[in-house]
Protein backbone atom coordinates (compact mmCIF):
# COMPACT_ATOMS: atom_id res chain seq x y z
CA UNK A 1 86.65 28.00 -3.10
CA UNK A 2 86.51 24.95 -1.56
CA UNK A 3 82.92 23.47 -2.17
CA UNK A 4 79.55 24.94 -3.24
CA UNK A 5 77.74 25.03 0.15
CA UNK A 6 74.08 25.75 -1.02
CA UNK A 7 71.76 27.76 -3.26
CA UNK A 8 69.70 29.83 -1.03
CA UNK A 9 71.06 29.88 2.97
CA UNK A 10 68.47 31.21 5.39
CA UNK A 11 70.19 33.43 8.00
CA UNK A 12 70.76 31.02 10.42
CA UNK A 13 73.30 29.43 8.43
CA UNK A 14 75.19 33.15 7.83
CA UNK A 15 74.97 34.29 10.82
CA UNK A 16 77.93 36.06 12.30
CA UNK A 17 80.33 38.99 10.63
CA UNK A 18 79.39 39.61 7.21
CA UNK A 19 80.67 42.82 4.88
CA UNK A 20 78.50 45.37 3.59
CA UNK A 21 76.78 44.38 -0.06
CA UNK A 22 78.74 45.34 -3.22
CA UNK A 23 76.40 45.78 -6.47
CA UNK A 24 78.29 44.94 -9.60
CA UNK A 25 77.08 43.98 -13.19
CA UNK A 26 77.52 40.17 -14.21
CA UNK A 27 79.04 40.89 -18.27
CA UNK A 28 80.85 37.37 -18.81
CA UNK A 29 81.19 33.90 -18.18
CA UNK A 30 83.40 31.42 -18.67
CA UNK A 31 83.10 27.67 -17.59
CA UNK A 32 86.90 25.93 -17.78
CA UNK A 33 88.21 22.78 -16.76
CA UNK A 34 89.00 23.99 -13.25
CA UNK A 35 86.74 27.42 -12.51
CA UNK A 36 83.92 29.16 -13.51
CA UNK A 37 85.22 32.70 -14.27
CA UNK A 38 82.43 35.53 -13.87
CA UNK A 39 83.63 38.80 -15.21
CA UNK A 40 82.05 42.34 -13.55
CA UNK A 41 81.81 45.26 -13.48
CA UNK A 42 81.47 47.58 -10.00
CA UNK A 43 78.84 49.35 -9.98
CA UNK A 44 79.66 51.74 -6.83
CA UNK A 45 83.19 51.40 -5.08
CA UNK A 46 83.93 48.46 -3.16
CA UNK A 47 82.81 48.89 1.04
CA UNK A 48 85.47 47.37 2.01
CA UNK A 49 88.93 49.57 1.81
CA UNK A 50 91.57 46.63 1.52
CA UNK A 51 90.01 45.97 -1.97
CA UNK A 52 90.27 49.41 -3.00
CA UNK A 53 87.75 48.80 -6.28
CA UNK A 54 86.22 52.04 -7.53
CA UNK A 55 83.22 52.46 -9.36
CA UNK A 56 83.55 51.52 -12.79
CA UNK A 57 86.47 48.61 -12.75
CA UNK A 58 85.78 45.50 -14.31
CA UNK A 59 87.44 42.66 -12.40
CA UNK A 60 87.47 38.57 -12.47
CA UNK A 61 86.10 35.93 -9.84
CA UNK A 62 87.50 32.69 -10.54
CA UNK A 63 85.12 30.20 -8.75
CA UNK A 64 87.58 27.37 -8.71
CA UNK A 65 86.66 23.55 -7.71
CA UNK A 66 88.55 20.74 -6.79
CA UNK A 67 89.36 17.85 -8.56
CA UNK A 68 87.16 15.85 -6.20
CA UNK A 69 84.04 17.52 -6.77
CA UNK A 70 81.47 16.26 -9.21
CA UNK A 71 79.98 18.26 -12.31
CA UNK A 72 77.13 18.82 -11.03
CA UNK A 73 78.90 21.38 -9.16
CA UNK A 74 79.80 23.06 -12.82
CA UNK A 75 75.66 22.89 -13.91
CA UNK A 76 74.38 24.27 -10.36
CA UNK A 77 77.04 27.66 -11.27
CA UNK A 78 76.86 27.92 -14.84
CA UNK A 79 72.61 27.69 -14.34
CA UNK A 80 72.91 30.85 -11.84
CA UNK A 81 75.46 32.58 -13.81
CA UNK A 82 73.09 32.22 -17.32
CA UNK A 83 70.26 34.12 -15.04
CA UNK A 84 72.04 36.74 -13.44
CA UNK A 85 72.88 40.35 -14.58
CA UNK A 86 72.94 42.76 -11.28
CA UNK A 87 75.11 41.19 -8.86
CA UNK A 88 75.18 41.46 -5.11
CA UNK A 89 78.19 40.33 -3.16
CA UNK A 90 78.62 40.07 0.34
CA UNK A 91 80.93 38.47 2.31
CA UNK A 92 81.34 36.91 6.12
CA UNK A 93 82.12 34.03 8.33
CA UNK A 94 79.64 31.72 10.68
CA UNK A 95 80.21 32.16 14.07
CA UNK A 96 82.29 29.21 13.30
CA UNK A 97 84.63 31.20 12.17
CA UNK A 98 83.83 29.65 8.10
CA UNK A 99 84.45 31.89 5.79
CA UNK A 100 81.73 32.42 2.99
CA UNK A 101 80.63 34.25 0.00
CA UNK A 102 77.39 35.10 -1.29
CA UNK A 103 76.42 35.83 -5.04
CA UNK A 104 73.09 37.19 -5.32
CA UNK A 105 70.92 38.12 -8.59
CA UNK A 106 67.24 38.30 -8.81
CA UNK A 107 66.06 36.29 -5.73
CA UNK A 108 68.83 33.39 -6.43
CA UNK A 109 71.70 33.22 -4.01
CA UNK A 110 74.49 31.02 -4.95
CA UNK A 111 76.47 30.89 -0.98
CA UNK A 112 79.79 29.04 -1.21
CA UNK A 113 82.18 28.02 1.29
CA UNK A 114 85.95 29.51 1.13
């Protein structure tokens, strides 16, 4: 991931192709030097076939940041991980062609920028 891009995006800023949402539970987190690592569990297979996730595997997202980016960037993730528990992800790119990813758990979207 290249940059947190904001909290909550209205649909104007993710408009375009987007994948189908993916409902997993949030059971860990892990802030590190270089990545805040969310381990989940899916809840119902994967919609999308080239990640071939059935129901029930627990899996990793490594939100990585670069060097360059201050810690506030580490505060705004590890606040939205410490409230979430059902997680929603979908997918896309802006018609643009920028490729995005959207965390979602109880009204808070965390939208970053691949």
């Amino acid at each position: 991931m290249s940059r947190l891009w904001l909290l909550s995006a209205g649909s104007a800023e993710l408009r375009g192709v987007r994948s189908p949402p993916w409902h997993c539970q949030l059971v860990h987190t892990e802030t590190t030097n270089h990545a805040l690592v969310l381990d989940l569990v899916a809840l119902e297979s994967c919609p999308s076939d080239a990640v071939g996730c059935p129901r029930g595997t627990p899996f990793s997202l490594h939100l990585g940041r670069d060097a360059t980016i201050d810690r506030s960037w580490d505060r705004t993730l590890a606040a939205w991980a410490e409230s979430a528990d059902i997680v929603v992800i979908v997918s896309g790119a802006t018609d643009g062609g920028t490729p995005w990813l959207c965390l979602s758990s109880a009204d808070r979207h965390l939208v970053l920028q691949l």
